[in-house]
Protein backbone atom coordinates (compact mmCIF):
# COMPACT_ATOMS: atom_id res chain seq x y z
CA UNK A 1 66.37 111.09 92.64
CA UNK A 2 66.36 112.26 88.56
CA UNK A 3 65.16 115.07 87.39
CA UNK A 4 61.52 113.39 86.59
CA UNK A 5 61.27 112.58 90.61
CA UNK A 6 62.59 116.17 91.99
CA UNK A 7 59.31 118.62 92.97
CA UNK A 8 59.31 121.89 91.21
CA UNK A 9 56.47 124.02 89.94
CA UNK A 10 56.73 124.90 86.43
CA UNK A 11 57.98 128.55 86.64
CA UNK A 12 60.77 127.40 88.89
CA UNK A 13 61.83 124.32 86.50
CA UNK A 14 61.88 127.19 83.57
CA UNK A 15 64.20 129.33 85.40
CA UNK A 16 66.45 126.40 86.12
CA UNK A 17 66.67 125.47 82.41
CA UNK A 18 67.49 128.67 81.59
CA UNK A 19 70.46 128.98 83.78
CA UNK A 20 71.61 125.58 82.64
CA UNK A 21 71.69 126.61 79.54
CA UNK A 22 73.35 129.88 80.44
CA UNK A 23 76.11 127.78 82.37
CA UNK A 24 76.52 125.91 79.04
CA UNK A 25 78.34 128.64 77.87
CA UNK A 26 81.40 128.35 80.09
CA UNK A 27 84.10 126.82 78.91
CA UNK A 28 83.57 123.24 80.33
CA UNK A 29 79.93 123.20 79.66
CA UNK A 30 77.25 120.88 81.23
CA UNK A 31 77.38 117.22 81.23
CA UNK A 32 73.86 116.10 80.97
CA UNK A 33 72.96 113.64 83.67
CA UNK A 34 69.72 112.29 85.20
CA UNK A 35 70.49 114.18 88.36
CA UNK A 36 71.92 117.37 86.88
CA UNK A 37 68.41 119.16 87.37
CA UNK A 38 68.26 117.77 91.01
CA UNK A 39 71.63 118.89 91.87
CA UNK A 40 71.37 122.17 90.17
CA UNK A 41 68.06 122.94 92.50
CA UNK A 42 70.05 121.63 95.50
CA UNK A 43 72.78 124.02 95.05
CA UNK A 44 71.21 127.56 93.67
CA UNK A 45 67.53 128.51 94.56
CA UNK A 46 65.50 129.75 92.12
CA UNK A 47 66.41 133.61 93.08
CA UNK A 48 69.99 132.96 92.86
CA UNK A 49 69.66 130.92 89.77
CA UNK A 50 67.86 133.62 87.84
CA UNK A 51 70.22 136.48 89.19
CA UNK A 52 73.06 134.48 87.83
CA UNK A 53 71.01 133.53 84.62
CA UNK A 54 73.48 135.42 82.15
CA UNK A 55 76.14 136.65 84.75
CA UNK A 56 79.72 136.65 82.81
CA UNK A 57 82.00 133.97 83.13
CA UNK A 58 84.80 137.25 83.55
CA UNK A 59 85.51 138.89 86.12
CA UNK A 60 83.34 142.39 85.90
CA UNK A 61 82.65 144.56 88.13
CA UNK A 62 80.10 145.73 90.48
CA UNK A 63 78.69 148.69 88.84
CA UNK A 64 78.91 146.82 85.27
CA UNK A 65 76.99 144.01 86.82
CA UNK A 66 74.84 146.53 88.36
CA UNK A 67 73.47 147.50 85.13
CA UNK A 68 73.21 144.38 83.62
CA UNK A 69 71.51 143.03 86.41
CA UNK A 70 69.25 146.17 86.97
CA UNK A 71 69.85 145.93 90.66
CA UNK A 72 71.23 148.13 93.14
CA UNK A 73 75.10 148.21 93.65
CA UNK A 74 74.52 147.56 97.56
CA UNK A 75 72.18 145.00 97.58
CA UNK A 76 74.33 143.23 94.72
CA UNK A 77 77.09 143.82 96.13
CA UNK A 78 75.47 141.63 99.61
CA UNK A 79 74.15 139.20 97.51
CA UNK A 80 76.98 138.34 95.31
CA UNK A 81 79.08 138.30 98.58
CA UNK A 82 76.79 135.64 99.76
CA UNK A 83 76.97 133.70 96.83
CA UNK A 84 80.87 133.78 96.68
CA UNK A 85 80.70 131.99 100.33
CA UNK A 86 78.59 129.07 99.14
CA UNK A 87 81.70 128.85 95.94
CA UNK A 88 79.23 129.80 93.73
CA UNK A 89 80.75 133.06 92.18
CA UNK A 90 84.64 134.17 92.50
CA UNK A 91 84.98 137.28 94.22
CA UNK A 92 88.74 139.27 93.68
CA UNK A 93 89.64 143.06 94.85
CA UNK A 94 91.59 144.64 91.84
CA UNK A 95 92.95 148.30 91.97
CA UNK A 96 90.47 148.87 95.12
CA UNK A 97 87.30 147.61 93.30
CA UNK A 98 85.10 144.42 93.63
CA UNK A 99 85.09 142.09 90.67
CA UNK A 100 82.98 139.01 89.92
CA UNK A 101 82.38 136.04 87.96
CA UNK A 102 80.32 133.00 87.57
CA UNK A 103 82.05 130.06 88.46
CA UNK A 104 81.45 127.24 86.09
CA UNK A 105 79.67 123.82 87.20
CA UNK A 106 83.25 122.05 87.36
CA UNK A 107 84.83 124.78 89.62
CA UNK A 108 81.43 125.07 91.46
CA UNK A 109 81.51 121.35 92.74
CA UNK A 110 85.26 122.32 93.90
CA UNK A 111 83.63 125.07 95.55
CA UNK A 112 81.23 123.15 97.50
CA UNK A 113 83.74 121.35 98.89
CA UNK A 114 86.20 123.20 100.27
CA UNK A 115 84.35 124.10 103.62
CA UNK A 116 83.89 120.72 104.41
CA UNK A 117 80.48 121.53 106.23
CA UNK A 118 78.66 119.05 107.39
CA UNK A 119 75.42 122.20 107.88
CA UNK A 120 72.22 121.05 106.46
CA UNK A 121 72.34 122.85 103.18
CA UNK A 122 75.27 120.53 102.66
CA UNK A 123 73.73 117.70 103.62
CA UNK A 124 71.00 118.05 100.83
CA UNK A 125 73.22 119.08 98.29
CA UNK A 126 76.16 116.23 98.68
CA UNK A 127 74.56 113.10 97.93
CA UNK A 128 73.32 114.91 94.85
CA UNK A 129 76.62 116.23 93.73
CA UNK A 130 78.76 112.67 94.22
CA UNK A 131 75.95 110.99 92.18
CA UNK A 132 76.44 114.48 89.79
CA UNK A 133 80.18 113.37 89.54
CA UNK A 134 79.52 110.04 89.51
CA UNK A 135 76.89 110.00 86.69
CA UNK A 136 77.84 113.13 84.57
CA UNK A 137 80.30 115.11 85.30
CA UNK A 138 83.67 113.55 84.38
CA UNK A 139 82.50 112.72 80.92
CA UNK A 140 83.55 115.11 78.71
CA UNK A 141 87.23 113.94 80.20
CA UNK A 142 87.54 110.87 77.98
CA UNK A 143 89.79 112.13 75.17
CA UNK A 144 91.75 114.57 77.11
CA UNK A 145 95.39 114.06 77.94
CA UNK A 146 96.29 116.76 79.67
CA UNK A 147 93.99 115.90 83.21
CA UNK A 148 93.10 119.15 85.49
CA UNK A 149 95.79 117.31 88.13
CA UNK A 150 99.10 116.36 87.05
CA UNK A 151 101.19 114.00 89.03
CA UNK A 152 103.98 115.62 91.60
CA UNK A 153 106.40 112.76 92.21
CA UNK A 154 107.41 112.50 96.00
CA UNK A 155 111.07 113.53 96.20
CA UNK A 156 112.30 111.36 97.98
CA UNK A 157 111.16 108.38 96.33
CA UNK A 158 113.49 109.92 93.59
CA UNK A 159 116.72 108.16 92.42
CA UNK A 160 118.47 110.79 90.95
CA UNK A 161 117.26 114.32 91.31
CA UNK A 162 119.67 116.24 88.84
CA UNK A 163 117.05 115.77 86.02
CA UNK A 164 114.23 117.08 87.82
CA UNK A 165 112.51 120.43 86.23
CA UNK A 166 111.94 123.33 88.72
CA UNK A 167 107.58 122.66 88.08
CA UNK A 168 108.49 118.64 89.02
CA UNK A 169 110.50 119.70 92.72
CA UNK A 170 107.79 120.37 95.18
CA UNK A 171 110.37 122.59 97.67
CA UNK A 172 110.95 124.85 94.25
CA UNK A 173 107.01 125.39 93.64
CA UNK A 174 107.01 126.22 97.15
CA UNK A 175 109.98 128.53 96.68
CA UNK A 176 107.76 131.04 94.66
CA UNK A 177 104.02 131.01 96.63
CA UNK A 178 103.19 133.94 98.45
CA UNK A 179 100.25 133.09 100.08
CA UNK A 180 99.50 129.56 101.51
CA UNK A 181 95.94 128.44 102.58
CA UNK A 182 93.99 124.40 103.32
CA UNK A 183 90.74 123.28 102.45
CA UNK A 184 89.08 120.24 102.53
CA UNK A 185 89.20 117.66 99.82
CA UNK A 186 85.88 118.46 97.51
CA UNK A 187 86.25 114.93 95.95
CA UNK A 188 86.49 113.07 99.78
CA UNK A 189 83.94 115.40 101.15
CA UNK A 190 81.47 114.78 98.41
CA UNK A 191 81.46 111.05 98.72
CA UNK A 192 81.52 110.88 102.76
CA UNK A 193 78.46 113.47 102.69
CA UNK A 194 77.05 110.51 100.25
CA UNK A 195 75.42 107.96 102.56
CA UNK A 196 75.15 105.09 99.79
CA UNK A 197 79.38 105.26 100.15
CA UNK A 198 81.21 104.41 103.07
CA UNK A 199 83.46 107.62 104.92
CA UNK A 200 86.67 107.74 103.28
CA UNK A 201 89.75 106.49 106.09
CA UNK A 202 91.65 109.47 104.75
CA UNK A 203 91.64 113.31 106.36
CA UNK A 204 89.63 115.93 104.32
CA UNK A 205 91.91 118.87 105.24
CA UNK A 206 94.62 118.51 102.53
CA UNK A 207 93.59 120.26 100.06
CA UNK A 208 96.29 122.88 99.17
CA UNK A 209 96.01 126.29 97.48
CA UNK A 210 97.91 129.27 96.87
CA UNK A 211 98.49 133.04 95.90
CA UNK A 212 95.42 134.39 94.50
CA UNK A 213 93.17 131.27 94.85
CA UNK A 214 94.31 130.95 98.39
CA UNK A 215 93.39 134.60 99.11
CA UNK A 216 90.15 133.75 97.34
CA UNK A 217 88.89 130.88 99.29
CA UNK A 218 90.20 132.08 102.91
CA UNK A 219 88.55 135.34 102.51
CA UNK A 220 85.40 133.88 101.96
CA UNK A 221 85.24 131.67 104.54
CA UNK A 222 86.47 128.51 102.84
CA UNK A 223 89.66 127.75 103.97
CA UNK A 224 92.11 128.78 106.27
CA UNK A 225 95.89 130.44 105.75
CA UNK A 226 98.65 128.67 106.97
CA UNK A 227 102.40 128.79 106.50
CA UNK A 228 104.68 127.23 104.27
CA UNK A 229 105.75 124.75 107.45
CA UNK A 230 102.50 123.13 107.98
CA UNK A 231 102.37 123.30 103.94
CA UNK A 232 105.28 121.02 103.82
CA UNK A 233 103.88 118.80 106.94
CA UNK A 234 100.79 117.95 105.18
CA UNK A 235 102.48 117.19 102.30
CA UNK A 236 104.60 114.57 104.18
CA UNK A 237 101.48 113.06 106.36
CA UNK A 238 99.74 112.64 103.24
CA UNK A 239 102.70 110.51 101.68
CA UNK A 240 102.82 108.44 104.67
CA UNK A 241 99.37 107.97 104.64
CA UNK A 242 99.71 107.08 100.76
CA UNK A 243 97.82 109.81 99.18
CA UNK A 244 99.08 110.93 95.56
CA UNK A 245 100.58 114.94 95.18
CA UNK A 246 98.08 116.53 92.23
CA UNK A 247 99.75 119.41 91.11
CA UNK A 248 97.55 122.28 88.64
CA UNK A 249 98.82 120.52 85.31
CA UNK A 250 100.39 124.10 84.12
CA UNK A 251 104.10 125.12 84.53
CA UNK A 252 103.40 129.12 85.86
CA UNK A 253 102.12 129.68 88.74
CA UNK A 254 100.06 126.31 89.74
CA UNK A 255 97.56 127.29 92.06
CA UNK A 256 96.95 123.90 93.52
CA UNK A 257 98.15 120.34 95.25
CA UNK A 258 95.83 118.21 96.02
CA UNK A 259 96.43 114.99 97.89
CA UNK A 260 94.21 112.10 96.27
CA UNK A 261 92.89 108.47 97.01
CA UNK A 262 91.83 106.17 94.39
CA UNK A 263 88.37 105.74 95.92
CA UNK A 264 87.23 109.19 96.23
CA UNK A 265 89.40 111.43 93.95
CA UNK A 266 87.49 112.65 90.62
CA UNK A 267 89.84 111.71 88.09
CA UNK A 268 90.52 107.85 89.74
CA UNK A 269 86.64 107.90 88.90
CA UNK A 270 86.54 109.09 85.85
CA UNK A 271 88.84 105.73 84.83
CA UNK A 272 87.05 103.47 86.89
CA UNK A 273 83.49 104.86 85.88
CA UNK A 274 83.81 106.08 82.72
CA UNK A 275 87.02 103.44 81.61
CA UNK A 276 89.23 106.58 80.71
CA UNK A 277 92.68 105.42 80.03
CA UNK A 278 94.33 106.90 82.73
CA UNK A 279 93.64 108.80 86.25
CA UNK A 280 95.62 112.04 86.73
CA UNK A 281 98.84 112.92 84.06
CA UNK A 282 101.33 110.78 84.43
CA UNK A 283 104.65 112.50 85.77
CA UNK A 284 107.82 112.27 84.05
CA UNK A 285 109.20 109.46 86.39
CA UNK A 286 108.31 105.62 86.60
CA UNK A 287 109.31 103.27 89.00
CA UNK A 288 112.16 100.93 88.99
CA UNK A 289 111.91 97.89 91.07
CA UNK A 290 115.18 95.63 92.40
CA UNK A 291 113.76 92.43 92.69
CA UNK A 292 117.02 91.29 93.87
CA UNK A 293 116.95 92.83 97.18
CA UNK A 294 112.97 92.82 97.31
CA UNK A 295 111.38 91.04 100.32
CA UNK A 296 107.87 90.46 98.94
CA UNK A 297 106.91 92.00 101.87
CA UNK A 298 103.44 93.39 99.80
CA UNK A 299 103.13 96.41 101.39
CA UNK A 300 104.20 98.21 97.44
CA UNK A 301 101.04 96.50 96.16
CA UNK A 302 98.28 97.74 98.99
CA UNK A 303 99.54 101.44 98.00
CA UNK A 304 100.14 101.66 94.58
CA UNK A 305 97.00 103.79 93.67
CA UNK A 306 96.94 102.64 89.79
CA UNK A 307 97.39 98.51 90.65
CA UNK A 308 100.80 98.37 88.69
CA UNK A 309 102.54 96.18 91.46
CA UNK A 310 101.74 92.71 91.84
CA UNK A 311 103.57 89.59 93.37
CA UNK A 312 104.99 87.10 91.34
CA UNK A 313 106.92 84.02 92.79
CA UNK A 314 110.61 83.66 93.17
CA UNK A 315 111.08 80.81 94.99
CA UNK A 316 114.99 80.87 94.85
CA UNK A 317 114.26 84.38 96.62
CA UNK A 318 112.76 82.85 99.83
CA UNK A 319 114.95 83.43 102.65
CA UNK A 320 117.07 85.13 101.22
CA UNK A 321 118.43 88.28 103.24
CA UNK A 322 118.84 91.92 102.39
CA UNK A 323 120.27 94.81 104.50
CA UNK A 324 118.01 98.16 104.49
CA UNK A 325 118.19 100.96 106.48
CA UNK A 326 115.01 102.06 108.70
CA UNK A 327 114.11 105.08 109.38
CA UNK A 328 116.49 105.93 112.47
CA UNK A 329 119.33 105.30 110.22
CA UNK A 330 120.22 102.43 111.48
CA UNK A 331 121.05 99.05 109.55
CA UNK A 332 118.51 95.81 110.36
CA UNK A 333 118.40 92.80 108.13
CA UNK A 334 115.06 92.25 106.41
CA UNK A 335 114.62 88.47 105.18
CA UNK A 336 111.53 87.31 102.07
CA UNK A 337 109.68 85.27 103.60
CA UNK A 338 107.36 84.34 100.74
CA UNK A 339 109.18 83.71 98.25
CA UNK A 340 107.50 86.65 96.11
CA UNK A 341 109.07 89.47 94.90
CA UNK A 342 107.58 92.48 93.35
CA UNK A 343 106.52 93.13 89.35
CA UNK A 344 105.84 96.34 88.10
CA UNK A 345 103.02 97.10 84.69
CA UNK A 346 105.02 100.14 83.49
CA UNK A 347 102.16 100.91 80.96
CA UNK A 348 99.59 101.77 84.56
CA UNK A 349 102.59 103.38 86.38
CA UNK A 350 101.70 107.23 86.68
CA UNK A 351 105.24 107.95 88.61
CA UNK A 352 103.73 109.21 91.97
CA UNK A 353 106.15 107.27 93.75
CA UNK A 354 103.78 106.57 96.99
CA UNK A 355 105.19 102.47 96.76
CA UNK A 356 108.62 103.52 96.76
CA UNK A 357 108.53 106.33 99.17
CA UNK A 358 107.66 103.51 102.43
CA UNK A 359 109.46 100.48 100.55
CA UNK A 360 110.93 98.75 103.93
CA UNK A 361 114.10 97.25 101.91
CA UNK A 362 114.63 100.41 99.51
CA UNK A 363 113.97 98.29 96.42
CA UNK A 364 111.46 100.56 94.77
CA UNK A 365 112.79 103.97 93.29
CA UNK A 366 111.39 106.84 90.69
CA UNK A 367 113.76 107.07 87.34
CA UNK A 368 112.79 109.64 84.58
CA UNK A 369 111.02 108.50 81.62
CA UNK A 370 113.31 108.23 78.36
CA UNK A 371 110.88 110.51 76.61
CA UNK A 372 109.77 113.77 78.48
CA UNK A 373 106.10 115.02 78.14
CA UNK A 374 106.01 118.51 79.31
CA UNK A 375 102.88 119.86 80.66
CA UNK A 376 100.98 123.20 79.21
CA UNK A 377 102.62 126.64 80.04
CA UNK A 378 99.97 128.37 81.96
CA UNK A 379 95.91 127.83 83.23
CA UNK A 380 94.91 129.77 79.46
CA UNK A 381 97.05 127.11 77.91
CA UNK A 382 95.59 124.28 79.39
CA UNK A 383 92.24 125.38 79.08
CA UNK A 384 92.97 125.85 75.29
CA UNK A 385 93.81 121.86 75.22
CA UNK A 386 91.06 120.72 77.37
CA UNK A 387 88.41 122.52 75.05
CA UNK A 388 90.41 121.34 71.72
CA UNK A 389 89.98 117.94 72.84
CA UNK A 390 86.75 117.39 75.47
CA UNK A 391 84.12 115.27 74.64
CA UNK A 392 80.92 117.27 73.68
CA UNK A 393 79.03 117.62 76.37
């Protein structure tokens, strides 16, 4: 479906184009795309899109929106209640008054997602936001380095950890969130809601957020709290499943880990749609491989999200023997049987560590980068570079 196909009568089509153009204003903007009407009329209907027709992007609150909005504090009050259920406007308490904002179209697909319902409302709106974010979305992305999601190396895929900065050491994020909730993955939940894509193998619920954010989303039926335990357990069933850690790429007060797959995940599609360069920022780490103990075993190459890790042949290295140890501590003998050992493409390696962290013979390992990149300060920062260097959109 484009936006020549979709049924609308004209006055409904006009209010539409208004609030497109109204959500132009925010700071990412709107990526055109054939299905960016469809989606748009999917998501909002026409009331809601011509209440929030001109609603501020900052958080205001209720009896300033009253007046803007000529409406009555109580019945804006319900509505914009509503509205921040369906991720469609961010709701906060501050010094015992409601405040509210419009969310942008980038944070409003994150929105939609974080449910995971499967209702009918989000069965007509998925298929049109994957081919959204497949077709329009991720554009303005191409010249930005600094990605919303920067890479949070597993630790212990991690050689040596003395060098590791306190915003690199998952346990030391952790150390300083107040508030813990889950969500499901937008990005997974998008494309499984898709029928032209097949369901992702991977669980939805590991979508991580904290303090404010957290508070945001589990108050408004979106997520749910949980402690800093089952934080740390998903965490570790996602890197044995071979998901990446996606970290808010700011150094205060990240807000977010999410646990990506190359198929679904937004930025993986960006570089496979679009060709961007890379996927999510690269962490300070690469991997090291020790093809002299390697078994060619393959098992680096079927996770490595980013295709760095091939095979190459070795045929002195066939039958040759190394001792690992396995996971019970113990020592077993692990022989190459193949004659292949492993090869890494440093220049596609973003230093997530998810080969090295189930390497059966310990050959694969995380070492820091010679030159550090360090990531912006805080969310304002980021946004600063993001808009400095976006792609019109």
């Amino acid at each position: 479906m484009s936006g020549k196909d979709i049924t609308l009568s004209p006055d409904e089509r006009d209010v539409y184009f208004k609030f497109i153009e109204w959500l132009k204003q925010s700071w990412y903007g709107v990526p055109e795309s054939d299905f960016l009407l469809p989606y748009v009329a999917a998501r909002y209907t026409p009331q809601e899109a011509a209440l929030l027709t001109g609603m501020p992007f900052s958080p205001k609150t209720l009896s300033e929106l009253s007046e803007l909005t000529k409406t009555n504090v109580d019945m804006l009050r319900q509505k914009l209640d509503e509205l921040a259920s369906k991720g469609l406007v961010y709701k906060q308490v501050k010094d015992g008054s409601e405040r509210y904002h419009l969310h942008d179209v980038f944070t409003n697909y994150r929105g939609f997602g974080w449910p995971g319902s499967h209702a009918q409302y989000s069965q007509a709106v998925g298929p049109l936001q994957h081919k959204y974010i497949t077709g329009g979305l991720m554009s303005p992305w191409q010249n930005v380095k600094e990605k919303g999601l920067r890479v949070l190396p597993i630790d212990a895929a991690i050689e040596d950890t003395r060098g590791v900065l306190p915003y690199e050491e998952i346990r030391k994020i952790l150390d300083k969130v107040e508030y813990f909730s889950v969500s499901h993955c937008p990005c997974r939940h998008a494309n499984n809601l898709n029928p032209d894509s097949p369901d992702c193998q991977y669980p939805t619920e590991v979508c991580l957020h904290f303090d404010k954010l957290g508070r945001y989303i589990v108050e408004n039926g979106m997520g749910r709290e949980i402690t800093r335990q089952e934080t740390e357990e998903i965490l570790k069933h996602s890197a044995d499943l071979g998901l990446i850690h996606g970290i808010s790429n700011q150094q205060e007060k990240p807000d977010t880990i999410c646990n990506c797959c190359r198929d679904c995940c937004i930025w993986f599609l960006a570089m496979n749609k679009y060709g961007h360069k890379g996927s999510l920022t690269p962490s300070n780490f690469r991997i090291t491989v020790n093809q002299s103990t390697c078994t060619g075993c393959g098992l680096c190459v079927k996770r490595c999200p980013m295709q760095a890790l091939t095979l190459q042949d070795m045929p002195s290295a066939k039958g040759r023997k190394t001792i690992a140890k396995g996971k019970d501590g113990r020592q077993r003998e692990l022989s190459n049987k193949t004659g292949h050992v492993s090869q890494l493409n440093t220049e596609l390696c973003i230093g997530c560590g998810v080969c090295a962290y189930k390497c059966p013979s310990q050959s694969l390992s995380l070492v820091r980068n010679a030159a550090e990149h360090h990531p912006p300060m805080t969310g304002r920062d980021w946004a600063m570079e993001f808009i400095s260097t976006r792609k019109p959109a």
